[in-house]
N, C-alpha and C. Protein backbone atom coordinates (compact mmCIF):
# COMPACT_ATOMS: atom_id res chain seq x y z
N UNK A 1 -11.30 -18.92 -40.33
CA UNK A 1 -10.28 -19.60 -41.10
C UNK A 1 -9.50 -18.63 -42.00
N UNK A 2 -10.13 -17.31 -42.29
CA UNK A 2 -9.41 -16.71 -43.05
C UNK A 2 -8.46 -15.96 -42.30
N UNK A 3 -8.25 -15.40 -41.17
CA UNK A 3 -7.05 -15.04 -40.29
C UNK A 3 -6.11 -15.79 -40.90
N UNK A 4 -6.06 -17.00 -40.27
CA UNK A 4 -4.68 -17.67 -40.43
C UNK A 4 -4.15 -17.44 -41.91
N UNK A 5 -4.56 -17.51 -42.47
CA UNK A 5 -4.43 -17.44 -44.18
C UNK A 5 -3.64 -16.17 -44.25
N UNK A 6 -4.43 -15.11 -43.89
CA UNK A 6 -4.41 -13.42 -44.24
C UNK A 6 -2.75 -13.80 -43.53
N UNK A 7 -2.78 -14.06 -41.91
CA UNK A 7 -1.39 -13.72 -41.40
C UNK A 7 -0.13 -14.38 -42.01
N UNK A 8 -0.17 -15.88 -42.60
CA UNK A 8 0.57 -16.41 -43.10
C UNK A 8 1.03 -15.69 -44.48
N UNK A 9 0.04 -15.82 -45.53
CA UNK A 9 0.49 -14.66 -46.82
C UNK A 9 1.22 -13.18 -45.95
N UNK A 10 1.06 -12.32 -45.09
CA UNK A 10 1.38 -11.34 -44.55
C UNK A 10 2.78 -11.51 -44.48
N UNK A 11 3.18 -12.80 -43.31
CA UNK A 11 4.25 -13.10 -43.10
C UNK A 11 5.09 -13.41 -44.67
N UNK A 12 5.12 -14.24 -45.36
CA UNK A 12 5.51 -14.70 -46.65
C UNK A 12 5.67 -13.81 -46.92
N UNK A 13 4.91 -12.52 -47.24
CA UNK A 13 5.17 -11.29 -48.08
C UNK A 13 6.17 -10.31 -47.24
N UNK A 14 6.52 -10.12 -45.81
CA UNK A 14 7.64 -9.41 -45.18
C UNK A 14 8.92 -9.80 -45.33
N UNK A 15 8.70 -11.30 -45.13
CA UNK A 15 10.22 -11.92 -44.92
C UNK A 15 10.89 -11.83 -46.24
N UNK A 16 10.53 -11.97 -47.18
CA UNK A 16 11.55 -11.78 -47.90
C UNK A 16 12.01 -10.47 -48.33
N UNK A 17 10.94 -9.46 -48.06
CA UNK A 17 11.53 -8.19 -48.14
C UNK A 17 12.62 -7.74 -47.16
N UNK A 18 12.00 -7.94 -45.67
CA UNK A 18 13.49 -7.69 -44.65
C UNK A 18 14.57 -8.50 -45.26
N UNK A 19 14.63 -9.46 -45.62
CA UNK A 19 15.73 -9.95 -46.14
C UNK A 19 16.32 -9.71 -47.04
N UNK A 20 16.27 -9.29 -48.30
CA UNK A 20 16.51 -8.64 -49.05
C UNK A 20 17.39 -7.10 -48.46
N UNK A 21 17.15 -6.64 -47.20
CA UNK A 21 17.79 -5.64 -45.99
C UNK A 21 19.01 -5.83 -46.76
N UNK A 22 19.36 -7.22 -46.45
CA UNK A 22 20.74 -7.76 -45.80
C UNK A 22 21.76 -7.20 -47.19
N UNK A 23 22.79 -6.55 -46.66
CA UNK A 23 24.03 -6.01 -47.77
C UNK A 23 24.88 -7.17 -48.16
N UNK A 24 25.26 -6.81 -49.05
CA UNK A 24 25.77 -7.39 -49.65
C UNK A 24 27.75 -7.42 -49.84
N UNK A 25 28.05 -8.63 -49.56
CA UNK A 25 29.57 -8.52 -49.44
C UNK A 25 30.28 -7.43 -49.93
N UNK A 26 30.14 -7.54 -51.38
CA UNK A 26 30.96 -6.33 -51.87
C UNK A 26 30.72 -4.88 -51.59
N UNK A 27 29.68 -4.76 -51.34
CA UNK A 27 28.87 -2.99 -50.71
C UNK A 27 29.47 -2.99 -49.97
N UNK A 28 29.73 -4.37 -48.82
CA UNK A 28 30.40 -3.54 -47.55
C UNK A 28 31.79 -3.59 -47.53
N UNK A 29 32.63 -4.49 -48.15
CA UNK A 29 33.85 -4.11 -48.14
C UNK A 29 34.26 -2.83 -49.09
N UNK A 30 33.13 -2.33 -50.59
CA UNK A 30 33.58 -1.12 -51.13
C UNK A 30 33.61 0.14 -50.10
N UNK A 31 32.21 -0.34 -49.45
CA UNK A 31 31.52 1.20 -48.82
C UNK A 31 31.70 0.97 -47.33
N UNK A 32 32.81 0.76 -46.83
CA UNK A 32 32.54 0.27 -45.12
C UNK A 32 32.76 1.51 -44.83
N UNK A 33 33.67 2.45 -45.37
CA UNK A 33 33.83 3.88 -44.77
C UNK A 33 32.37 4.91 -44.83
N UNK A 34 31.34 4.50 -45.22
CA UNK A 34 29.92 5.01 -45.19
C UNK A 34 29.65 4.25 -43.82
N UNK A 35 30.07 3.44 -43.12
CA UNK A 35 29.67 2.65 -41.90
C UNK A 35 29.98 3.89 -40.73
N UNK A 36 29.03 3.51 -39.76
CA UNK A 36 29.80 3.82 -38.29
C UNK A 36 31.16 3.87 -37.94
N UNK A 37 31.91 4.77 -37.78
CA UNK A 37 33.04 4.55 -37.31
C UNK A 37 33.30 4.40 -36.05
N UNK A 38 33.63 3.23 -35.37
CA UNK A 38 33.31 3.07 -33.99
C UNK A 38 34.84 3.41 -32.94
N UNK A 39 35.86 3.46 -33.50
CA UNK A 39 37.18 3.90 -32.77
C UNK A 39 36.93 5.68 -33.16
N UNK A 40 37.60 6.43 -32.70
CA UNK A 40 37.95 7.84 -32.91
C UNK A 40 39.26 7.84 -33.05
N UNK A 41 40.41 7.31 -32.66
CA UNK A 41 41.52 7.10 -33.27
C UNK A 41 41.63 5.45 -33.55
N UNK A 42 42.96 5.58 -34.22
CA UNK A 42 43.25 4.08 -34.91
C UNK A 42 43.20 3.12 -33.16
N UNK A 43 42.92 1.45 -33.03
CA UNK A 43 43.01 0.73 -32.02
C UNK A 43 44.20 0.36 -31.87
N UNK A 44 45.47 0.27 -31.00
CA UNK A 44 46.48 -0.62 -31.08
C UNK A 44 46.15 -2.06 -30.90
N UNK A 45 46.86 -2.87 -31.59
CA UNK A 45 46.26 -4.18 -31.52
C UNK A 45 47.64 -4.52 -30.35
N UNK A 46 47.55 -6.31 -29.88
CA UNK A 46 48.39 -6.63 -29.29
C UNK A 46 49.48 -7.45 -30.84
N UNK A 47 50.78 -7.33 -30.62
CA UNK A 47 51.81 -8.17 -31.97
C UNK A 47 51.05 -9.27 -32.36
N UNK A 48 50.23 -10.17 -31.04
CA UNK A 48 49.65 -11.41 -31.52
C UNK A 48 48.38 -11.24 -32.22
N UNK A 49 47.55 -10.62 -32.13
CA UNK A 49 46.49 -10.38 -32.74
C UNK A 49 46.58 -9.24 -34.08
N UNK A 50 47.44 -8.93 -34.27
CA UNK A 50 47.90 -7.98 -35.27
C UNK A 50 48.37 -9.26 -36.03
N UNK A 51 49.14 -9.89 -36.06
CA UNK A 51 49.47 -10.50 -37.08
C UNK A 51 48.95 -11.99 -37.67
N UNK A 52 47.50 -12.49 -36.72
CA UNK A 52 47.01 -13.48 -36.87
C UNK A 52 45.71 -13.25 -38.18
N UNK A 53 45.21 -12.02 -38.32
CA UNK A 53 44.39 -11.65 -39.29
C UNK A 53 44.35 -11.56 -40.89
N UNK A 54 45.07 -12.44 -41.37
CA UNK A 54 45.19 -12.13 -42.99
C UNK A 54 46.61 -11.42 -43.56
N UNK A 55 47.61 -12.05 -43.30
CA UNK A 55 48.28 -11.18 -43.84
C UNK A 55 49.15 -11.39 -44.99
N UNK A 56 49.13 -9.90 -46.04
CA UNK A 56 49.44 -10.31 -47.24
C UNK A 56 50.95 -10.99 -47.32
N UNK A 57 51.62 -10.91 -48.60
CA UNK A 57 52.97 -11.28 -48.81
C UNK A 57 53.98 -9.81 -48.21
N UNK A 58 53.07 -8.80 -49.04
CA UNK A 58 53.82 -7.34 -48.75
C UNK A 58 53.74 -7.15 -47.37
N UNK A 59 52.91 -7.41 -46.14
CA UNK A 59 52.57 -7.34 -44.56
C UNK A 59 53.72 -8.18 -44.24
N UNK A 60 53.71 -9.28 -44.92
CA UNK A 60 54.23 -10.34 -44.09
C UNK A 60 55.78 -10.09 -44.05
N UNK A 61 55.95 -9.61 -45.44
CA UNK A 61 57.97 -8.86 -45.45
C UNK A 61 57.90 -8.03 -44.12
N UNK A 62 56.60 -6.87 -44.38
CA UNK A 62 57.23 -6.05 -43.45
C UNK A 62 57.27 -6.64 -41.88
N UNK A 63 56.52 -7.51 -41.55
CA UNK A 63 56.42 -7.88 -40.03
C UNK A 63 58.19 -8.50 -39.90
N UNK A 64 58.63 -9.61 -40.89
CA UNK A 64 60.31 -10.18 -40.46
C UNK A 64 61.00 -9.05 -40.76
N UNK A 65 60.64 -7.99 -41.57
CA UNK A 65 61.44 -6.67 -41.47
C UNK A 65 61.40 -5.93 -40.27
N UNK A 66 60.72 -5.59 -39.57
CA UNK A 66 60.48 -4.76 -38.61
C UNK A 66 59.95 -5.25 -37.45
N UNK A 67 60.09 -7.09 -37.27
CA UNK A 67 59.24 -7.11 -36.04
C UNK A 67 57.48 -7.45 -36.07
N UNK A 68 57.28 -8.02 -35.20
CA UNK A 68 55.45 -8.12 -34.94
C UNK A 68 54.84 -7.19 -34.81
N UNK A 69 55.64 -6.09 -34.29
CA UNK A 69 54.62 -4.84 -34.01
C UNK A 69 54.75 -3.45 -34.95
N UNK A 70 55.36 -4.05 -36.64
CA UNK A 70 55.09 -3.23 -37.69
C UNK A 70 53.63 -3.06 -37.83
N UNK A 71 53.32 -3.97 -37.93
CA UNK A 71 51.11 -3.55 -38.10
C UNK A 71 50.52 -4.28 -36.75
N UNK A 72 49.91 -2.78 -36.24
CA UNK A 72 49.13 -2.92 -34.93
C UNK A 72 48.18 -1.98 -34.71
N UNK A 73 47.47 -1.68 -35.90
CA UNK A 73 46.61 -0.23 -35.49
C UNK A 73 45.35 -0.72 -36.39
N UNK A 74 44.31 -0.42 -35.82
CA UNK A 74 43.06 -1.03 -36.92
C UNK A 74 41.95 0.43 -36.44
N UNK A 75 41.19 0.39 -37.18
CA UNK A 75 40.24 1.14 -37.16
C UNK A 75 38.76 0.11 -37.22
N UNK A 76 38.05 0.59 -36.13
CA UNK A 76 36.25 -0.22 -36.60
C UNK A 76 35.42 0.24 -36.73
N UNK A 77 34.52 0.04 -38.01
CA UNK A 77 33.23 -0.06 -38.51
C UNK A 77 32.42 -0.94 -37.96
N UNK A 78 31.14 0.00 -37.95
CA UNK A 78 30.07 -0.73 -38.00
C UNK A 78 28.98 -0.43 -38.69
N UNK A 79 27.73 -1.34 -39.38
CA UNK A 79 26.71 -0.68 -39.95
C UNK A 79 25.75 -0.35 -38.67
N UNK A 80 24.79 0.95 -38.83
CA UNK A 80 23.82 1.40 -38.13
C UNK A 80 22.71 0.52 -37.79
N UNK A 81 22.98 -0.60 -38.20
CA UNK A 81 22.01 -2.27 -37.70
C UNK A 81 22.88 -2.85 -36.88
N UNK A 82 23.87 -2.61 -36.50
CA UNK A 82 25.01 -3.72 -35.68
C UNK A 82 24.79 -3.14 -34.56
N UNK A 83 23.59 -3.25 -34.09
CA UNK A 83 23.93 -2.73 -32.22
C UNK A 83 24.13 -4.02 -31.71
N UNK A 84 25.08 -4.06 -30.53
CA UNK A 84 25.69 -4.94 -30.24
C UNK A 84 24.54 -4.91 -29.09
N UNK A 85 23.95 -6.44 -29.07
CA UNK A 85 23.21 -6.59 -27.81
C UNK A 85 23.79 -7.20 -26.53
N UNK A 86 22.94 -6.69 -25.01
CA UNK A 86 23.38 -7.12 -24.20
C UNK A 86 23.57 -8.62 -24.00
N UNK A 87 22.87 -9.28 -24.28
CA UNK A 87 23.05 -11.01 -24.46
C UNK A 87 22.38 -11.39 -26.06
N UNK A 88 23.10 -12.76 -26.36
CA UNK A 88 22.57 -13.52 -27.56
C UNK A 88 23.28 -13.03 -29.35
N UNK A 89 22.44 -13.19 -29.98
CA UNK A 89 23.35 -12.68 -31.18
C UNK A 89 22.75 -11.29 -31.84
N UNK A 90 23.88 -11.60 -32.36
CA UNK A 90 23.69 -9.75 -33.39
C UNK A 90 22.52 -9.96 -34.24
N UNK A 91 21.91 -8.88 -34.35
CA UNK A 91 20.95 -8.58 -35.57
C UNK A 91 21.37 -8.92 -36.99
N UNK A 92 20.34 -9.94 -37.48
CA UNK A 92 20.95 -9.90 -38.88
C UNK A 92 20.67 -8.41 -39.52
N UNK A 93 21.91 -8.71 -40.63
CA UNK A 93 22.35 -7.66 -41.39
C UNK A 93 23.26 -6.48 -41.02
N UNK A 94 23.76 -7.15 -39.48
CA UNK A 94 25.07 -6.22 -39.18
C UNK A 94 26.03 -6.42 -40.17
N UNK A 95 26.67 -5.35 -40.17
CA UNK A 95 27.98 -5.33 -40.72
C UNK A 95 29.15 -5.17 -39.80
N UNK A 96 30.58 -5.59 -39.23
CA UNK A 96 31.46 -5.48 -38.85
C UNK A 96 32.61 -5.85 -39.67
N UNK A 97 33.18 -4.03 -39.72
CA UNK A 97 34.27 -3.84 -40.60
C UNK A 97 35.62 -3.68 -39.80
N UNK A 98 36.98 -4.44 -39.74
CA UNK A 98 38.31 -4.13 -39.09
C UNK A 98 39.38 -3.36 -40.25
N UNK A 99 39.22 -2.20 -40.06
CA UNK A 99 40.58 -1.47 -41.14
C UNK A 99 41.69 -1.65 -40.72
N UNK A 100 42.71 -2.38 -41.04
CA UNK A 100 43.83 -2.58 -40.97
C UNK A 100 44.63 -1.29 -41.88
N UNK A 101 45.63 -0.94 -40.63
CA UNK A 101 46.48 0.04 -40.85
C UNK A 101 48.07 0.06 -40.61
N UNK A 102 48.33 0.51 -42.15
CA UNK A 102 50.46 0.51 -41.81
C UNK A 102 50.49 1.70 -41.12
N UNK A 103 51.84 1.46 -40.90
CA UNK A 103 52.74 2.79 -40.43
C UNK A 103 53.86 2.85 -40.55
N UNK A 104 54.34 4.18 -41.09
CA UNK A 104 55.93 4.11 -41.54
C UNK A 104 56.51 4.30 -40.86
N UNK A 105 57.85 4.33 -41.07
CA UNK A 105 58.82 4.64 -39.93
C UNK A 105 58.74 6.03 -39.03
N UNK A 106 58.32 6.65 -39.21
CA UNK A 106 57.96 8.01 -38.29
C UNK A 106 56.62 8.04 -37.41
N UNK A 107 55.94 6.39 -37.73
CA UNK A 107 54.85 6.84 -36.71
C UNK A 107 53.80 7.50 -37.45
N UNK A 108 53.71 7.25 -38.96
CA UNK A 108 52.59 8.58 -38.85
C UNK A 108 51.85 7.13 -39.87
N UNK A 109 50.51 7.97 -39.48
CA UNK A 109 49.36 6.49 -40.47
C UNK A 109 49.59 6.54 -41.83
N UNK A 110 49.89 5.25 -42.21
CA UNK A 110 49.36 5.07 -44.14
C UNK A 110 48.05 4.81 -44.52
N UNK A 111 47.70 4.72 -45.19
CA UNK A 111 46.42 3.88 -46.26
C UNK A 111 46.02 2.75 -45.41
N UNK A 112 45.05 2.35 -45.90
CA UNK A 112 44.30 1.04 -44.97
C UNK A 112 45.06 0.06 -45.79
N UNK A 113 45.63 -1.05 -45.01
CA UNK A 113 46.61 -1.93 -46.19
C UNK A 113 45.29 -3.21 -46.45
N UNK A 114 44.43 -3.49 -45.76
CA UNK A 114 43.10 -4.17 -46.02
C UNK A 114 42.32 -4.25 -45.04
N UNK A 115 41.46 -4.95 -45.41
CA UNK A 115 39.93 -4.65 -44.49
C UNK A 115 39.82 -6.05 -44.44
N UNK A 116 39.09 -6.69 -43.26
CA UNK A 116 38.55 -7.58 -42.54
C UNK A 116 36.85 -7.78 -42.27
N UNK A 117 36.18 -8.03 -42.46
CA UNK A 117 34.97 -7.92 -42.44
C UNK A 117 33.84 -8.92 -42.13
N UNK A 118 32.77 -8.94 -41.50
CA UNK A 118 31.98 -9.95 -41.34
C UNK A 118 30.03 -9.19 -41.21
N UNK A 119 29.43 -10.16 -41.99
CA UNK A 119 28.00 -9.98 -42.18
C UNK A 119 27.08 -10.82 -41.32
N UNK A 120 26.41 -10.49 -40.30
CA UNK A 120 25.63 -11.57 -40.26
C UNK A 120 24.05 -11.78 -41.03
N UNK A 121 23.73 -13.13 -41.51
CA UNK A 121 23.18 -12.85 -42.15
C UNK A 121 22.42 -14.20 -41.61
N UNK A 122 20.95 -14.29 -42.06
CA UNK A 122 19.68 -15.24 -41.32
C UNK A 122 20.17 -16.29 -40.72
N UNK A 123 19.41 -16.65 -39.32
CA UNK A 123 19.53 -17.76 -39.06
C UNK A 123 19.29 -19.49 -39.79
N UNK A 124 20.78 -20.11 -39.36
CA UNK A 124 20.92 -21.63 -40.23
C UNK A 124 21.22 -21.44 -41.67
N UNK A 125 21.82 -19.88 -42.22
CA UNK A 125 22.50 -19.56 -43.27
C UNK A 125 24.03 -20.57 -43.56
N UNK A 126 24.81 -20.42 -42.38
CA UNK A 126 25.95 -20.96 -41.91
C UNK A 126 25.80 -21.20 -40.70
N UNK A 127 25.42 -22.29 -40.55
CA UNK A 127 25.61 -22.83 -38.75
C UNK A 127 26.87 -22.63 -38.02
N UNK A 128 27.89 -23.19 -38.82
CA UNK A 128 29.31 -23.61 -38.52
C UNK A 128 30.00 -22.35 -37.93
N UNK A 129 29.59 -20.85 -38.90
CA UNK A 129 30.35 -19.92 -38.41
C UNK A 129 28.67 -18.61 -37.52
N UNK A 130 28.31 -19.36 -37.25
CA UNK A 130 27.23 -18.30 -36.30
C UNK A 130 26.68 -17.62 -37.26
N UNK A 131 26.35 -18.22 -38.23
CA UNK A 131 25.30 -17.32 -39.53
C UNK A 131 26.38 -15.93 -39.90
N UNK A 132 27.34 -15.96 -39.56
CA UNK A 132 28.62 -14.69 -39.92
C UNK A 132 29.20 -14.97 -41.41
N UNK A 133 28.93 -14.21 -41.99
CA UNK A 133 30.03 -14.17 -43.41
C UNK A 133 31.11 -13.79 -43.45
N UNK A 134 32.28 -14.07 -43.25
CA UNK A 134 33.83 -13.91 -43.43
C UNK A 134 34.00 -13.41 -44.99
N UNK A 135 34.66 -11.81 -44.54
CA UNK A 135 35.35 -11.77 -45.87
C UNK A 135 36.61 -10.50 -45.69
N UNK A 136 37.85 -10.91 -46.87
CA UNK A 136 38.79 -10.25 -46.62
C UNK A 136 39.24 -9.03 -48.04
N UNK A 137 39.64 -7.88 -48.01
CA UNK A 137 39.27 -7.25 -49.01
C UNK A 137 41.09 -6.29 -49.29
N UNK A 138 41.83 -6.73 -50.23
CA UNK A 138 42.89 -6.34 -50.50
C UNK A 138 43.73 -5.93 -51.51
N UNK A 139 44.26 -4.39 -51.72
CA UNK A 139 44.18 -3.94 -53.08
C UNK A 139 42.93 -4.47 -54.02
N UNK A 140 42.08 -4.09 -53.62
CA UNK A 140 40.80 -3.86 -54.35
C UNK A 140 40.44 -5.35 -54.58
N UNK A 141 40.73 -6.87 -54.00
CA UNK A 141 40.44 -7.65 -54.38
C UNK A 141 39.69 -8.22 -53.20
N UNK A 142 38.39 -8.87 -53.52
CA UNK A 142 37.70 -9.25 -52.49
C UNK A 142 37.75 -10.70 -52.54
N UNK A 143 37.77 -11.30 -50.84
CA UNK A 143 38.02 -12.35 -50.98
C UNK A 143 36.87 -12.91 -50.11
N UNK A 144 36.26 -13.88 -50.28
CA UNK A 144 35.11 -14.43 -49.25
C UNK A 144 35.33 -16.06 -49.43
N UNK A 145 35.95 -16.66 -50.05
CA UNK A 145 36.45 -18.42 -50.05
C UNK A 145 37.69 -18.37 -49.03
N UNK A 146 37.52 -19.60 -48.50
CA UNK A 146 38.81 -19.74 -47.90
C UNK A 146 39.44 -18.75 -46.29
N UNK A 147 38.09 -18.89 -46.08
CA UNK A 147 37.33 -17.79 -44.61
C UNK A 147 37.23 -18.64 -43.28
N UNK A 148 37.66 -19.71 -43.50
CA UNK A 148 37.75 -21.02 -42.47
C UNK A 148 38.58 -20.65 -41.11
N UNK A 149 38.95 -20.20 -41.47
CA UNK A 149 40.22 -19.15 -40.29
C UNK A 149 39.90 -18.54 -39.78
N UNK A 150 39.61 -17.61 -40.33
CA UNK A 150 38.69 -16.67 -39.56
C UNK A 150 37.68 -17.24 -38.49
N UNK A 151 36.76 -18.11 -39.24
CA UNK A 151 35.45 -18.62 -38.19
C UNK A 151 36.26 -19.28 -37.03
N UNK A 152 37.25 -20.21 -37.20
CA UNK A 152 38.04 -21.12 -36.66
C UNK A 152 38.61 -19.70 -35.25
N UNK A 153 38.89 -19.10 -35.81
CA UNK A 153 39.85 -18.13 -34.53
C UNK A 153 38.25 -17.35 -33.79
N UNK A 154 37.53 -16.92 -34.28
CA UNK A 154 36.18 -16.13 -34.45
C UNK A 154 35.06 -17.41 -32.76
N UNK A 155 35.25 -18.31 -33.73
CA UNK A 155 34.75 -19.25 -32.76
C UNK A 155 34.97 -19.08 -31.12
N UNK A 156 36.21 -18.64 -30.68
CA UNK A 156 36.71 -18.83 -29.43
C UNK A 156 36.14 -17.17 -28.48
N UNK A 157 35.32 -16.25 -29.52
CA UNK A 157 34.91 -15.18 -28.89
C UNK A 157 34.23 -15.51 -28.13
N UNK A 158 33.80 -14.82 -26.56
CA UNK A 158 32.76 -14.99 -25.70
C UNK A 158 31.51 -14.64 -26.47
N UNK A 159 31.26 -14.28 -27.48
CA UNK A 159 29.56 -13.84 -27.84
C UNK A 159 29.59 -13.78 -29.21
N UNK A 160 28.69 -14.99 -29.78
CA UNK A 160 28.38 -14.78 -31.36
C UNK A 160 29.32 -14.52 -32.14
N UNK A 161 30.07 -15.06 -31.98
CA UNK A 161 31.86 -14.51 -32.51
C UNK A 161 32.68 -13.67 -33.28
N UNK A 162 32.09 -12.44 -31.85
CA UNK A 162 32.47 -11.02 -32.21
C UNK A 162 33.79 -11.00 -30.90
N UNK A 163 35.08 -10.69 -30.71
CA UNK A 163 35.76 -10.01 -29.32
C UNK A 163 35.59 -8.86 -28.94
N UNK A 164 35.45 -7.79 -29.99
CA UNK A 164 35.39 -6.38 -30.01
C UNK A 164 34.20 -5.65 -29.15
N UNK A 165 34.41 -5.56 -28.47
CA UNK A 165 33.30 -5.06 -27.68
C UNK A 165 33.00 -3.14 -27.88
N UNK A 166 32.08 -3.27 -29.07
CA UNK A 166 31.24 -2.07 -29.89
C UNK A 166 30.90 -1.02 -28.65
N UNK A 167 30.62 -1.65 -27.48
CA UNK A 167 29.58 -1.00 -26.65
C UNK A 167 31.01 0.43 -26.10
N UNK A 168 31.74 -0.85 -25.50
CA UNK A 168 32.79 -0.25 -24.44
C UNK A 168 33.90 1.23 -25.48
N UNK A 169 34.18 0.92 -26.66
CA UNK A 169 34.23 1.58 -28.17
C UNK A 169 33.61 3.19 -27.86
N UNK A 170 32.31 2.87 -28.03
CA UNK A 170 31.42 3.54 -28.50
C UNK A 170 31.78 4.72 -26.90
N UNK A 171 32.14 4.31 -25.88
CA UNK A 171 31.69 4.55 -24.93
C UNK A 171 32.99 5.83 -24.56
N UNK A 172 34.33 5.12 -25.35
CA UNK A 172 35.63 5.32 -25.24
C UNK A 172 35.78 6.84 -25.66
N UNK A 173 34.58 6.49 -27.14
CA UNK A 173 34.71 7.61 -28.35
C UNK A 173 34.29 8.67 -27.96
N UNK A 174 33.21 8.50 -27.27
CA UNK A 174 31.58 9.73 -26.45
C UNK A 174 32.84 10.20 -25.00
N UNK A 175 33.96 10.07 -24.64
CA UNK A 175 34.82 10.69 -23.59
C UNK A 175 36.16 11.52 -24.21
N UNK A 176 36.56 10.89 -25.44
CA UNK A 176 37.88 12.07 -25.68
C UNK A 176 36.93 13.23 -26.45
């Protein structure tokens, strides 16, 4: 009778330490550039997916200024827990970071104009969005309310509602 006991206290006493793992919103939108960098150059996005992601007031001038395909270049993070598995969901305590990037008129890169980001974090945390934390991070202001959009567009990914396929990335980076 004392097994069961010993393994149950055992268990009780891990889980909340692995959990405790799990980062924390603001760490990863301060520190995503401590993440994996999973592109080697910036990604071109397509006009439609470039401009469906968050965009500010200052983005949004420049897109009727210049067109849909003023911002189309992102850069991705990942944390060293986000291995993307062959089937099912991500490991909690991934991190997946999208750097959104301007560009001026010559083509050459600016500053990250904001970051895009998602945590997954324990199962039945958030059912609704795949246990994923949505959050958006701009001129230094972090935003994690009002993330409904995200899950809402996020939802329609083939897997745990990630599109980005880390693997094929990773694979792109290990050839130039």
């Amino acid at each position: 009778m004392k097994a069961p006991l010993i393994s149950f206290l055992l268990v009780a006493t891990v889980l909340p330490a692995a959990e405790s793992q799990t980062p924390s919103t603001s760490d990863s939108a301060q520190k995503y550039r401590d993440l994996i960098r999973a592109t080697k150059t910036p990604k071109s996005l397509s006009a439609q997916f470039a401009t469906l992601c968050g965009l500010s007031a200052a983005m949004d001038a420049e897109v009727k200024r210049s067109g849909p395909h003023a911002i189309q270049y992102v850069n991705y993070y990942r944390s060293e827990s986000a291995v993307q598995p062959a089937t099912g969901a991500w490991p909690v305590g991934s991190v997946l970071v999208k750097e959104k990037l301007g560009f001026d008129f010559k083509g050459d890169a600016a500053q990250p104009t904001a970051i895009a980001g998602m945590i997954k974090r324990a199962a039945g945390t958030a059912p609704k969005t795949g246990d994923w934390e949505f959050f958006w991070s701009e001129n230094g202001k972090l935003s994690q309310k009002s993330m409904a959009h995200c899950a809402g567009c996020h939802s329609g990914a083939a897997r745990d509602f990630v599109f980005t396929d880390f693997t094929a990335l990773a694979a792109a980076k290990d050839k130039k």
